[in-house]
C-alpha atoms as a PDB file:
ATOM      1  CA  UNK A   1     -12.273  -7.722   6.887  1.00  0.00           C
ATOM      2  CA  UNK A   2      -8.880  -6.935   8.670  1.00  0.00           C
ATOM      3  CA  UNK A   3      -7.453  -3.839   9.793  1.00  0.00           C
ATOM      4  CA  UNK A   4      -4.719  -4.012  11.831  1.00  0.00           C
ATOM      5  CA  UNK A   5      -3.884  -2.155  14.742  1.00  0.00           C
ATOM      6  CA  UNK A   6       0.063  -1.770  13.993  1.00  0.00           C
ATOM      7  CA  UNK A   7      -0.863  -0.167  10.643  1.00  0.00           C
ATOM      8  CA  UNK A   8      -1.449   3.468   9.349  1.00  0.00           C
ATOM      9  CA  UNK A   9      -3.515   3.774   6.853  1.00  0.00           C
ATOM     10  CA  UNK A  10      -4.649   6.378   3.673  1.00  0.00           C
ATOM     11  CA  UNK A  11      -7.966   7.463   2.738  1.00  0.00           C
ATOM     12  CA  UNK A  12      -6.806   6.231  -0.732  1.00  0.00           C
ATOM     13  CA  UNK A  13      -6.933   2.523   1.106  1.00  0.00           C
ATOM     14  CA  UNK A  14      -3.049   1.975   1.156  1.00  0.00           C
ATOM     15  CA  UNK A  15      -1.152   1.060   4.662  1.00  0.00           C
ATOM     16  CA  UNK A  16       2.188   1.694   5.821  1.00  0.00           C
ATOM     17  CA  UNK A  17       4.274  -0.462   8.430  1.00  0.00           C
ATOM     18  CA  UNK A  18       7.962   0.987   9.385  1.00  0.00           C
ATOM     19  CA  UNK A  19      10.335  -1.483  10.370  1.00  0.00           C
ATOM     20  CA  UNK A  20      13.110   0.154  11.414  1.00  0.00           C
ATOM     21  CA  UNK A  21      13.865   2.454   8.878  1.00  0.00           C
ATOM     22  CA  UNK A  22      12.065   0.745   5.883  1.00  0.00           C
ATOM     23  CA  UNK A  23       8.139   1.317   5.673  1.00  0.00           C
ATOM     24  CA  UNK A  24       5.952  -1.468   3.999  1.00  0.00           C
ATOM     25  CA  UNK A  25       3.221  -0.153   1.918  1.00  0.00           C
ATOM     26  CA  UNK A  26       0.528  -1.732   0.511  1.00  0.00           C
ATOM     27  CA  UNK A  27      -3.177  -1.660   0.120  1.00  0.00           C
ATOM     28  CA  UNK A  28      -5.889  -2.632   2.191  1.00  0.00           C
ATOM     29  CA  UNK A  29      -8.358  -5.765   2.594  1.00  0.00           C
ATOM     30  CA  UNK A  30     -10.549  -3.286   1.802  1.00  0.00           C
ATOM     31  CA  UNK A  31      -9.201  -2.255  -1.339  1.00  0.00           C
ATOM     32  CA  UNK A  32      -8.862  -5.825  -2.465  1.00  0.00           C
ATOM     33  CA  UNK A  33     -12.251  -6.606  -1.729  1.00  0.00           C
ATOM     34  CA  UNK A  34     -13.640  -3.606  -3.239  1.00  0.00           C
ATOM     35  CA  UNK A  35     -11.077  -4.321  -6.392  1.00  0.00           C
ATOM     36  CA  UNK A  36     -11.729  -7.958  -6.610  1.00  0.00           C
ATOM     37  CA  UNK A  37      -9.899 -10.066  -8.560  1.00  0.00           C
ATOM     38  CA  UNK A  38      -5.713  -8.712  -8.979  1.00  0.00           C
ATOM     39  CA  UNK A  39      -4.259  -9.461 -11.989  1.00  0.00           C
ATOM     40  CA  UNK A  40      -1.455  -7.292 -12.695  1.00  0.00           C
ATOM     41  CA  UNK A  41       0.786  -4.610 -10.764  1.00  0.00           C
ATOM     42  CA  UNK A  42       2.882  -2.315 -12.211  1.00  0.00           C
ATOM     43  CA  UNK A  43       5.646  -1.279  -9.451  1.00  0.00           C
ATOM     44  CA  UNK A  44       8.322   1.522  -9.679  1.00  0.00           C
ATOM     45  CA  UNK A  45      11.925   0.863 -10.314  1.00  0.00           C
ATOM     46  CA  UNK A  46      14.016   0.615  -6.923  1.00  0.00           C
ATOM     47  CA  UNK A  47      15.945   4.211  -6.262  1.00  0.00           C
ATOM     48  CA  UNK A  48      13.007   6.630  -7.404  1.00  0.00           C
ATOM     49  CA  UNK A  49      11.925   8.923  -5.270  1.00  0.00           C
ATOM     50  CA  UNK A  50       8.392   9.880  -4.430  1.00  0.00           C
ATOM     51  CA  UNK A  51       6.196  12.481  -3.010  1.00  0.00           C
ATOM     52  CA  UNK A  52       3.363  11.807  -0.366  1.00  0.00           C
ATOM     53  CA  UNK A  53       0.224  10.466  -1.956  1.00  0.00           C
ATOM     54  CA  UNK A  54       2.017  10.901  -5.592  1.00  0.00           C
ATOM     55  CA  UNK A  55       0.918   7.459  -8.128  1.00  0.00           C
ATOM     56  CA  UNK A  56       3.530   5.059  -7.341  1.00  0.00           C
ATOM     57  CA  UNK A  57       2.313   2.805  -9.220  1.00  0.00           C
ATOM     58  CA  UNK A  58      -1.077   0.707 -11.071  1.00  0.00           C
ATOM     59  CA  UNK A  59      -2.735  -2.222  -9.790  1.00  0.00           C
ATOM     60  CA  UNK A  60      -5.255  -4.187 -12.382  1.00  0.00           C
ATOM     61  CA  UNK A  61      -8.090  -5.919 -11.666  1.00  0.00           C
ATOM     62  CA  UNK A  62     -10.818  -8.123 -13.612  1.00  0.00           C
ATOM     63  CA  UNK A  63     -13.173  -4.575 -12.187  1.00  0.00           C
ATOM     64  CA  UNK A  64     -10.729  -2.059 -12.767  1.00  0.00           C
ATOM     65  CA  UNK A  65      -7.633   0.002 -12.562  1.00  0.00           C
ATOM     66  CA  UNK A  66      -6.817   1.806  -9.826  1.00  0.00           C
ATOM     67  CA  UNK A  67      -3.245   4.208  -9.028  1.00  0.00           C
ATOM     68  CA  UNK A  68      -1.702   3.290  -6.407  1.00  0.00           C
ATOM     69  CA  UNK A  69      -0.614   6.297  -3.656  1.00  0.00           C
ATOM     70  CA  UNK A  70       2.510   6.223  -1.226  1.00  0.00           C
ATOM     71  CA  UNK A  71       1.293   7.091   1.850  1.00  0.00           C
ATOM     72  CA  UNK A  72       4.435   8.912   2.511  1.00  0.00           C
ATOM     73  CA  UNK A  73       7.453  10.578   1.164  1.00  0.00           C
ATOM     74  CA  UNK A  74      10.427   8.176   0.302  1.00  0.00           C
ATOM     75  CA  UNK A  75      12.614   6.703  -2.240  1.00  0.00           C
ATOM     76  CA  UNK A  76      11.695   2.983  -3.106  1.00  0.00           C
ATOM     77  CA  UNK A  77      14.290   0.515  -1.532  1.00  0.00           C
ATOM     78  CA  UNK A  78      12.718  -2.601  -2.505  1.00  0.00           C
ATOM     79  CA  UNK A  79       9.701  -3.589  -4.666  1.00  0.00           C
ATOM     80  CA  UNK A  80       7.751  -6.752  -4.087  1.00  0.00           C
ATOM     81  CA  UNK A  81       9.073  -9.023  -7.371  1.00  0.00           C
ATOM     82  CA  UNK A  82       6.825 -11.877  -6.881  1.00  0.00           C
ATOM     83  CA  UNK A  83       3.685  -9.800  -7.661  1.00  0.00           C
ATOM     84  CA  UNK A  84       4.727 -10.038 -11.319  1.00  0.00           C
ATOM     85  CA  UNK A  85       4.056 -13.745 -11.333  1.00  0.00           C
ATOM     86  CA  UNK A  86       1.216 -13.600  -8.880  1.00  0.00           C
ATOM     87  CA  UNK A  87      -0.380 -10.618  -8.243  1.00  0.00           C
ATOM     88  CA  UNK A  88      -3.313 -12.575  -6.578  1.00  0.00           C
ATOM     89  CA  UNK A  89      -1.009 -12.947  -3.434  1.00  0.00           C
ATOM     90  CA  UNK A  90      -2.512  -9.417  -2.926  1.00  0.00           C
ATOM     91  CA  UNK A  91      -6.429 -10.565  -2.872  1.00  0.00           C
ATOM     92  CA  UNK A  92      -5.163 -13.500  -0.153  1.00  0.00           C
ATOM     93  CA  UNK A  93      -2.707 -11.808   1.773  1.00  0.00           C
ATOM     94  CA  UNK A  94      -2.530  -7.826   1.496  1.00  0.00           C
ATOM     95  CA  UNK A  95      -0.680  -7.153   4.650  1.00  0.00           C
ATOM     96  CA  UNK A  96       1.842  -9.964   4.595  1.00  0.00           C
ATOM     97  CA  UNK A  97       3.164 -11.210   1.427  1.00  0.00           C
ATOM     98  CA  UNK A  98       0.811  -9.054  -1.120  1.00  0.00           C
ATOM     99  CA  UNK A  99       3.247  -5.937   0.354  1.00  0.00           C
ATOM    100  CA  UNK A 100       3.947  -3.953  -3.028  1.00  0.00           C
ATOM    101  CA  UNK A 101       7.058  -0.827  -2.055  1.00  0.00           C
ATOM    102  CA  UNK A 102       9.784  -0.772   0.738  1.00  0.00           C
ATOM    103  CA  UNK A 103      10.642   2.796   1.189  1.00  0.00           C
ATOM    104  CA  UNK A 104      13.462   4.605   2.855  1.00  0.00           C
ATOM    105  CA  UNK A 105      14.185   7.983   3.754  1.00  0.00           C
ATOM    106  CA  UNK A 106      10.758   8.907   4.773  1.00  0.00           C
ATOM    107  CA  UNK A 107       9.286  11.540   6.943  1.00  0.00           C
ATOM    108  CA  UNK A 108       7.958  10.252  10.442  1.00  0.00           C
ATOM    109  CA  UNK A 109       5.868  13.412  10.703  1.00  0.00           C
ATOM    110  CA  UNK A 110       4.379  12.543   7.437  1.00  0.00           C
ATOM    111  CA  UNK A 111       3.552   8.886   9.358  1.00  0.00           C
ATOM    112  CA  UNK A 112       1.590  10.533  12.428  1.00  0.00           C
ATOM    113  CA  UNK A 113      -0.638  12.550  10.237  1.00  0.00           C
ATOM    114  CA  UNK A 114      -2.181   9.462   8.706  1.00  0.00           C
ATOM    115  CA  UNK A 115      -4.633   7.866  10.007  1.00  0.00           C
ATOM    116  CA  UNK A 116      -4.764   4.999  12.938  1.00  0.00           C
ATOM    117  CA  UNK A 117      -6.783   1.905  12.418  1.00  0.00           C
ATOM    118  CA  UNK A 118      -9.836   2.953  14.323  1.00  0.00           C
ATOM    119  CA  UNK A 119     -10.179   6.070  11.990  1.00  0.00           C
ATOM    120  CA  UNK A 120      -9.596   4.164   9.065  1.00  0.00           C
ATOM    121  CA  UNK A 121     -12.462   1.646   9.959  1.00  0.00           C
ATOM    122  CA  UNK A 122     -15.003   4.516  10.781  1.00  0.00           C
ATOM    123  CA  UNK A 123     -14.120   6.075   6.776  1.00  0.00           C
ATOM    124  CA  UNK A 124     -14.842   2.948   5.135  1.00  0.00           C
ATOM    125  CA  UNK A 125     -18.241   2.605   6.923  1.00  0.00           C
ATOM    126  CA  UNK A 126     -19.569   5.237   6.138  1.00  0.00           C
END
């Protein structure tokens, strides 16, 4: 299972990367795993505004469904459109091209409270 360094992550099992000023957010290889099999994502429209750890959005599996939590406060810049013809992208590649929200506007202080790699790989082995 991967957890990168560069990352922060949720207790929920989502990750954040900023680039400049857009964060990436998506969910683990954790969450994946645990999920199993992604079948459909439902995504926010571009310009909404959210709230940290307010639903974003749903993610489907053959297991479950799960809401999906932004890690911080933003408005949605870009969402991921080729996850509505392949949401399996997410099960292969969760940190690259599974990414699900592009975010701008956020809150840096919001960022540094969440938590770094190492922390997030003690929570989920417990």
């Amino acid at each position: 299972m991967s957890i990168p360094a560069d990352l922060r992550y949720t207790k929920e099992h989502e990750w954040v990367r900023v680039e400049g000023d857009t964060a990436i957010v998506g969910i683990t290889d954790y969450a994946q795993g645990e999920l199993g099999d992604i079948v459909f994502v439902e995504l926010p429209e571009t310009g909404k505004s959210f709230k940290q750890m307010e639903a974003f959005g749903t993610i489907e599996a053959v297991k479950a469904v799960s809401e999906m939590y932004a890690p911080i406060s933003g408005e949605i810049k870009e969402i991921n459109t080729n996850l509505e013809t392949d949401a399996s992208v997410i099960n292969s590649d969760p940190y690259g091209e599974g990414w699900m929200i592009k975010l701008v506007n956020f809150s840096t202080a919001e960022i540094d409270n969440l938590l770094d790699s190492e922390t997030y790989e003690k929570l989920i082995e417990e």
